[in-house]
Protein backbone atom coordinates (compact mmCIF):
# COMPACT_ATOMS: atom_id res chain seq x y z
CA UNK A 1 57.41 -28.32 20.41
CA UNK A 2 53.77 -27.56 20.63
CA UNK A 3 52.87 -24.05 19.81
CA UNK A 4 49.90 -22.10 19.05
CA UNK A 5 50.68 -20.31 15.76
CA UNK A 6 48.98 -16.84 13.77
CA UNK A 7 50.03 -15.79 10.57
CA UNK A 8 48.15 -13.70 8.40
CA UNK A 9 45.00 -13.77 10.18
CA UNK A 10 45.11 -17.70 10.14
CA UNK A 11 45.78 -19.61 13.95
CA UNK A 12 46.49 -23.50 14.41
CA UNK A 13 48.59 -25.46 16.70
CA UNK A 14 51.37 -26.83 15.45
CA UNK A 15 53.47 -29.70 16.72
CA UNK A 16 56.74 -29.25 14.90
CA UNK A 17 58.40 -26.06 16.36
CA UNK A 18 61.82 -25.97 17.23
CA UNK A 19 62.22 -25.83 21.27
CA UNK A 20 63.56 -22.10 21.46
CA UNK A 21 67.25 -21.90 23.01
CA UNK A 22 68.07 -19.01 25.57
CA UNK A 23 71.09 -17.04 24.46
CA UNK A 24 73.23 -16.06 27.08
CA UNK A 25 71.72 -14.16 30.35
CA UNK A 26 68.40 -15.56 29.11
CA UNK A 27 66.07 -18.64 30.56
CA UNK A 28 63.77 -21.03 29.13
CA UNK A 29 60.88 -21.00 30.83
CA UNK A 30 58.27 -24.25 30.71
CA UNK A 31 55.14 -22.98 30.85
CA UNK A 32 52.34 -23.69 33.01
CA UNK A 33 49.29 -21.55 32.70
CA UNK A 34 48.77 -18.58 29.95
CA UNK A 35 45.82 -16.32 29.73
CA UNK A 36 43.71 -15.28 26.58
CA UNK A 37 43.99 -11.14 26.31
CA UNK A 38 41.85 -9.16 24.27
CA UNK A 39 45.49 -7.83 22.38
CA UNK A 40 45.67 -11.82 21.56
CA UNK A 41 42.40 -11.58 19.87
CA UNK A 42 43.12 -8.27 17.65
CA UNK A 43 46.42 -10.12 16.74
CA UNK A 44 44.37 -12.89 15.17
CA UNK A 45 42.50 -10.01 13.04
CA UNK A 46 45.76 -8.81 11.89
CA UNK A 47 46.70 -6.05 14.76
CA UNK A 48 50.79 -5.57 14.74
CA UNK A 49 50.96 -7.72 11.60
CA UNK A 50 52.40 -10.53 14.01
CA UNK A 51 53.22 -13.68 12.99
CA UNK A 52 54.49 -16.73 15.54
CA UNK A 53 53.27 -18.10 18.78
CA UNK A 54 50.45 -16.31 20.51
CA UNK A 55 50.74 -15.28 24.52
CA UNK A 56 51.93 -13.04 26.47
CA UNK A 57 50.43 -13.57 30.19
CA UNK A 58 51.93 -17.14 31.54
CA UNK A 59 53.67 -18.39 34.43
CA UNK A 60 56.13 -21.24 34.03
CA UNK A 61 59.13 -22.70 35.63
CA UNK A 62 62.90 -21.74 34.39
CA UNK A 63 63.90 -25.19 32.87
CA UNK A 64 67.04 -24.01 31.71
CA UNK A 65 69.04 -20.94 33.22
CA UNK A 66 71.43 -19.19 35.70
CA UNK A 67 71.46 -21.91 38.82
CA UNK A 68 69.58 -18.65 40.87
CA UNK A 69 66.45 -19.19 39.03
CA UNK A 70 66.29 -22.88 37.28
CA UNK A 71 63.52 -24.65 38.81
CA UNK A 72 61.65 -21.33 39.87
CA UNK A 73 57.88 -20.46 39.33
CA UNK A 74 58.40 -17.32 37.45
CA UNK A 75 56.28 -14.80 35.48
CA UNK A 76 57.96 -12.38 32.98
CA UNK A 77 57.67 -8.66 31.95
CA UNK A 78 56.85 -8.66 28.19
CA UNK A 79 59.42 -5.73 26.68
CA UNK A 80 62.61 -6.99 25.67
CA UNK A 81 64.82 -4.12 25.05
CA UNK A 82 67.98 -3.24 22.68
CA UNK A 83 70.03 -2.69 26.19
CA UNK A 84 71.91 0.50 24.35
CA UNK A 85 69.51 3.38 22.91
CA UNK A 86 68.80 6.28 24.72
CA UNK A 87 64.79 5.23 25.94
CA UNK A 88 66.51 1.93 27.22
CA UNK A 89 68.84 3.91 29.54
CA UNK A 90 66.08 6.47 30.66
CA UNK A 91 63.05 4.28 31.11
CA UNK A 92 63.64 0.85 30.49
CA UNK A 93 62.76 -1.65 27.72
CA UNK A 94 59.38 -0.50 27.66
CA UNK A 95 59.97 2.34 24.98
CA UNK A 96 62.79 0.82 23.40
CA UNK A 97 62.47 1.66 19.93
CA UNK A 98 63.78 -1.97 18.60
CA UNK A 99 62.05 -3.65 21.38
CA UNK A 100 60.75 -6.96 21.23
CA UNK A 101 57.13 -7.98 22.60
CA UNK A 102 56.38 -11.46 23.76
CA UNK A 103 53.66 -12.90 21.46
CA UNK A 104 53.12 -9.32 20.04
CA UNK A 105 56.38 -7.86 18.47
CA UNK A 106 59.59 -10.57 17.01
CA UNK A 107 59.06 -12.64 19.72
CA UNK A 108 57.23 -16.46 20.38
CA UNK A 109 54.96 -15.86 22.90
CA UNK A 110 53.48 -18.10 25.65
CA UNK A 111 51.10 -20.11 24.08
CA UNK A 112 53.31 -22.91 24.14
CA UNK A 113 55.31 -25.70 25.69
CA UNK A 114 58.26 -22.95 26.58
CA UNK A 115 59.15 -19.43 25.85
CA UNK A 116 62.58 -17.59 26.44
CA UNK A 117 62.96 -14.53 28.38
CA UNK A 118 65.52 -12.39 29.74
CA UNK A 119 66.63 -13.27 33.21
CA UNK A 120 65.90 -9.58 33.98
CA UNK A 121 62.60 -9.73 32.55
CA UNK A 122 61.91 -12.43 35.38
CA UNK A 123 60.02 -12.45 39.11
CA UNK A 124 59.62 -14.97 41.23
CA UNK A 125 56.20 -15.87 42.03
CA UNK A 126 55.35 -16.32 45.55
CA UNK A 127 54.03 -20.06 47.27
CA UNK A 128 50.77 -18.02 48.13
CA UNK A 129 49.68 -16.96 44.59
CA UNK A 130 48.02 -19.93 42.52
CA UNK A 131 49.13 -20.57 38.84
CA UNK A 132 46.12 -19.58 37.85
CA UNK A 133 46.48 -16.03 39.61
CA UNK A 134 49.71 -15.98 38.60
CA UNK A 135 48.83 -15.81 35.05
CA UNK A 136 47.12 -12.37 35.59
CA UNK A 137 50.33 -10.72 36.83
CA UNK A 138 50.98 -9.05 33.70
CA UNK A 139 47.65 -7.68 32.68
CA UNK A 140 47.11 -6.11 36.44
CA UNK A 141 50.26 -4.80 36.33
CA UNK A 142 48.84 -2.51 33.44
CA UNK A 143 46.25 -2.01 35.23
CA UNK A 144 48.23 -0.82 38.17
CA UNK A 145 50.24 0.98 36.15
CA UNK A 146 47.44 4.32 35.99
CA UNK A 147 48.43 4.89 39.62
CA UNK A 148 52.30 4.63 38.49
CA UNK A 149 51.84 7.48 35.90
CA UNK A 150 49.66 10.05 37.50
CA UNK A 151 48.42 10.98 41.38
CA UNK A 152 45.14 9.97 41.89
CA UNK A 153 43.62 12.65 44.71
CA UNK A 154 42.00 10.39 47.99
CA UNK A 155 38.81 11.83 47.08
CA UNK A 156 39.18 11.76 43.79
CA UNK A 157 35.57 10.02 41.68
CA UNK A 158 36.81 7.89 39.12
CA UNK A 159 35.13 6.13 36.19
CA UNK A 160 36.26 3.20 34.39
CA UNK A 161 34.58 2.58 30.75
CA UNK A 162 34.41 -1.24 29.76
CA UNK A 163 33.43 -4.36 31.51
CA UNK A 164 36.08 -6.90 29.97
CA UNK A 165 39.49 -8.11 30.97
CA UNK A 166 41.20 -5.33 31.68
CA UNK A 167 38.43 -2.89 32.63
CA UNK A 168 37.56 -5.62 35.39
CA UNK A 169 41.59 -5.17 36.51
CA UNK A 170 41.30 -1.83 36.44
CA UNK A 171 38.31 -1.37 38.93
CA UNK A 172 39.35 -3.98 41.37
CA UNK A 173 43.12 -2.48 41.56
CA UNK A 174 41.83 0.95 42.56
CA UNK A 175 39.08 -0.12 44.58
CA UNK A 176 41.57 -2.34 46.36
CA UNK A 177 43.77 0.72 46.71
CA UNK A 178 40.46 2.66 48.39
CA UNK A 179 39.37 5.18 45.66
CA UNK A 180 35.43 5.72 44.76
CA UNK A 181 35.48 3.57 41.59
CA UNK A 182 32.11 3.67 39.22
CA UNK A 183 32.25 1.42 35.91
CA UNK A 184 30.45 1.31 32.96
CA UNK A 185 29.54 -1.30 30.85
CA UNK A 186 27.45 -3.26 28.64
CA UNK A 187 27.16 -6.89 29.89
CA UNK A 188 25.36 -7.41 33.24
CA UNK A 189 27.07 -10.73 33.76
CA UNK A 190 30.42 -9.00 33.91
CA UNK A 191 29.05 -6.31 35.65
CA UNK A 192 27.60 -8.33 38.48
CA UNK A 193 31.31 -9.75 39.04
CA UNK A 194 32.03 -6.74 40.35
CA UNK A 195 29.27 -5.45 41.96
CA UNK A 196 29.53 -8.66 43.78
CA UNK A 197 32.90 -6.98 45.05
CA UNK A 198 31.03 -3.86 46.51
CA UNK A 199 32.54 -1.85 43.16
CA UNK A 200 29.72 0.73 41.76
CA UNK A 201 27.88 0.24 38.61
CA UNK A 202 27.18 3.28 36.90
CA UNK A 203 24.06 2.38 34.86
CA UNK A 204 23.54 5.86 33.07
CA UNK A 205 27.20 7.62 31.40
CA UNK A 206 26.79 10.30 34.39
CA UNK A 207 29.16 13.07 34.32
CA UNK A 208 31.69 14.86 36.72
CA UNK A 209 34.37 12.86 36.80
CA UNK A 210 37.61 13.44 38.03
CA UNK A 211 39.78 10.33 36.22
CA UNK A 212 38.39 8.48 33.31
CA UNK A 213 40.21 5.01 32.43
CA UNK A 214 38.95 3.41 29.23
CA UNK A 215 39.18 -0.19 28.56
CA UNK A 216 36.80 -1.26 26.25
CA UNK A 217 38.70 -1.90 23.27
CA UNK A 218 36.17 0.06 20.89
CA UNK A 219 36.31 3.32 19.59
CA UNK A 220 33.02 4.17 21.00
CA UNK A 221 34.56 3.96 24.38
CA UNK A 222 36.69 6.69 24.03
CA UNK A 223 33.72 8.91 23.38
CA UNK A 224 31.74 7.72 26.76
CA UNK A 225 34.85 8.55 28.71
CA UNK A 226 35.44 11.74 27.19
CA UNK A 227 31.90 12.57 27.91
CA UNK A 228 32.39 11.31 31.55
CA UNK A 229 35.01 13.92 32.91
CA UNK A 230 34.80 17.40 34.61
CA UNK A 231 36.48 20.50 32.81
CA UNK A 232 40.35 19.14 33.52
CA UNK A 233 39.68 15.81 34.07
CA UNK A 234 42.40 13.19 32.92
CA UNK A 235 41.28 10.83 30.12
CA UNK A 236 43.79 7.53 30.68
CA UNK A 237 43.29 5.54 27.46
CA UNK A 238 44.59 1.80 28.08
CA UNK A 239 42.29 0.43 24.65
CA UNK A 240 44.51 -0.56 21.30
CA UNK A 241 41.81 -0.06 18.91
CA UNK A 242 41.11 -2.12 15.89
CA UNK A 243 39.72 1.32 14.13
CA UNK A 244 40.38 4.40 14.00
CA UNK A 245 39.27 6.80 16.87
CA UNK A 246 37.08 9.63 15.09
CA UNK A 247 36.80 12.75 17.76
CA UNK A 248 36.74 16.53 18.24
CA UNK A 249 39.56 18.46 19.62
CA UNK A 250 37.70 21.10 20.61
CA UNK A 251 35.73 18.85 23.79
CA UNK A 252 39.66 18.26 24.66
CA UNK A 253 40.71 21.79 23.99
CA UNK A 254 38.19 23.88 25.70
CA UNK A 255 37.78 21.42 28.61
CA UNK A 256 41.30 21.42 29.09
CA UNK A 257 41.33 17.70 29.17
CA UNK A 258 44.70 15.98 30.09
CA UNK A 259 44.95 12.61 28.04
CA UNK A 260 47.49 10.14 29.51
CA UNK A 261 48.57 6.73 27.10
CA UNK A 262 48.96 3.81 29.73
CA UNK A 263 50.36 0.26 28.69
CA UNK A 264 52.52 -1.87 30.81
CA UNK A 265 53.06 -1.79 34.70
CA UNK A 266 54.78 -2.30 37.90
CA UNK A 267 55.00 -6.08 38.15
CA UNK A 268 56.19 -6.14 41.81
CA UNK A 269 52.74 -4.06 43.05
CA UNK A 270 50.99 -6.81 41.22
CA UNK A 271 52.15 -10.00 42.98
CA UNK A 272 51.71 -8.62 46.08
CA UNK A 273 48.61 -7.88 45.66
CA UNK A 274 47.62 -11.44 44.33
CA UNK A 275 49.87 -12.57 47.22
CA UNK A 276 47.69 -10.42 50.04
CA UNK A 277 44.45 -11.32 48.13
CA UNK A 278 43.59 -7.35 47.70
CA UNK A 279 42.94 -7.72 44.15
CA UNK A 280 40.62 -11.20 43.77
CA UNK A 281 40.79 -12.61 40.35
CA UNK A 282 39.77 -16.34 40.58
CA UNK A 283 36.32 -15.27 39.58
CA UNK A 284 37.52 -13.67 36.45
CA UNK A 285 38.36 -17.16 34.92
CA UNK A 286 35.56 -19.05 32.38
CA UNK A 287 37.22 -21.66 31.04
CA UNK A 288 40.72 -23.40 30.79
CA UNK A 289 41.85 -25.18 27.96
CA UNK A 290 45.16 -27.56 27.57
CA UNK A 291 47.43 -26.56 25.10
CA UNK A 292 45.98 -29.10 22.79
CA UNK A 293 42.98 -27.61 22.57
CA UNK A 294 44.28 -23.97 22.55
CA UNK A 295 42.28 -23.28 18.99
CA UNK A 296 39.32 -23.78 21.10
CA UNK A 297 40.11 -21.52 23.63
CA UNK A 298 40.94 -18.37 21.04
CA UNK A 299 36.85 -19.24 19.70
CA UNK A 300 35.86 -19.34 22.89
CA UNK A 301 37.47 -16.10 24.27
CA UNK A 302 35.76 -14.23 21.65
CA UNK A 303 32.39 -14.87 23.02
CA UNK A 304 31.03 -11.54 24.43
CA UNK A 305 30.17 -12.55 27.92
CA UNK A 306 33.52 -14.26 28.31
CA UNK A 307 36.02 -12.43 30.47
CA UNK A 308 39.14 -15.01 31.02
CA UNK A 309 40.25 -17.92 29.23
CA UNK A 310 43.54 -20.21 30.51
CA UNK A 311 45.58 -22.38 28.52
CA UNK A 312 47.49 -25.38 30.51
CA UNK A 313 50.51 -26.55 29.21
CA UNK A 314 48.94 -30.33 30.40
């Protein structure tokens, strides 16, 4: 099998991997289209210490399963829990502490010919939604998943800090979902995406802010965000930084700042907004790559102006 391969900082496809084999209540899934995220670029710098295949946004097809899902276009939530400890039973794999993490955490990820999954882990993707929407399921489910973890008042003025993968996900979900979204960011290409969408650009870090989400990746967003909120605003941090976040816990202390972590989300919410064409995405895509050429599509998902990069299995 085909597989696009990191180990100690070092990618390459390789042809001779062993074709994974579902255990029981699992599927192999052949997959069709996988997306490039920024958490697939740290990886290659060493985040996670990760070795094994890369990927963890795809849709594929169950080649091998339970008769109720072989042949189905699927997508798949990413946790893969222990199924016995306490944070399994209460929340889900999510928080598992021996949790698995396609293409992140002791498990082969997507960027491959097939990956296995838990049948649980599985949704059926509707006719409606492309393969190449499809394959942004999981990262707008993150996105979706700030409304999951907090209330969000109608009037509420909301700034989102970064102009990349997810901070583009971010804005469009809560625009879609009618909330007064400004974003800031650094690249006017990306920018214009969504001001193309009728989302506001905030050229200037302007202040007042009820609900800061930051999504740029660098430590230097956190700071901008911070800076962005009202006296008991909510500071929603959705970055994994590479470096250490250096700060002041005084601006949190006296401002009485509530900071909410925010990962992985609702994937149901997610489809059916690719499915009702609320959230558009098409746009979001640069470049796709086949498999084959999957080294070329890390290189060229680290170019700054680049949002989205797909991988084909084909």
């Amino acid at each position: 099998m085909k597989g696009l391969w990191v180990a100690d900082g070092c990618v390459r496809l390789r042809d001779d991997l062993a074709r994974p084999e579902p255990p029981p209540g699992w599927a192999l899934v052949a997959v069709a289209t996988a997306g490039v995220c920024g958490t697939d670029l740290q990886i290659t710098r060493g985040y996670a210490g990760f070795a094994g295949v890369l990927g963890h946004e795809f849709v594929g097809r169950v080649a091998q399963g339970s008769p109720q899902w072989l042949g189905r276009r699927v997508v798949g939530e990413i946790n893969v829990g222990c199924n016995r400890c306490r944070r399994c039973a209460a929340s889900g794999a999510n928080h598992c502490e021996r949790r698995r993490v396609l293409g992140i955490r002791d498990l082969d990820g997507a960027f491959a010919e097939f990956l296995v999954l838990p049948e649980q882990n599985l949704h059926p993707v509707p006719d409606s939604v492309t393969d190449t929407q499809a394959a942004f399921v999981e990262p707008l489910a993150a996105a979706l998943r700030v409304t999951e973890q907090m209330e969000i008042a109608d009037d509420a003025r909301v700034l989102v800090v970064g102009d990349g993968r997810l901070g583009q996900l971010a804005a469009r979900a809560l625009h879609a979902n009618g909330y007064h979204v400004d974003v800031v960011g650094r690249h006017a290409a990306k920018l214009e995406r969504l001001r193309r969408l009728g989302i506001s650009i905030e050229k200037q870090d302007g202040g007042g802010y009820d609900v800061a989400i930051e999504c740029t990746g660098n430590p230097a967003g956190f700071a901008t965000a911070l800076a962005g909120l009202r006296p008991q605003g909510t500071l929603v941090l959705k970055s994994t930084y590479d470096a250490p976040v250096r700060m002041h816990p005084a601006d949190i202390v006296v401002n009485e700042i509530q900071v909410v972590g925010s990962r992985c989300g609702p994937f149901a919410p997610a489809l059916q907004a690719l499915a009702n064409g609320s959230v558009v995405v098409d746009d979001l895509v640069d470049d796709t790559y086949p498999l084959d050429e999957s080294e070329r599509a890390i290189q060229r998902a680290s170019e700054p102006d680049v949002i989205k990069v797909q991988i084909e299995r084909a």
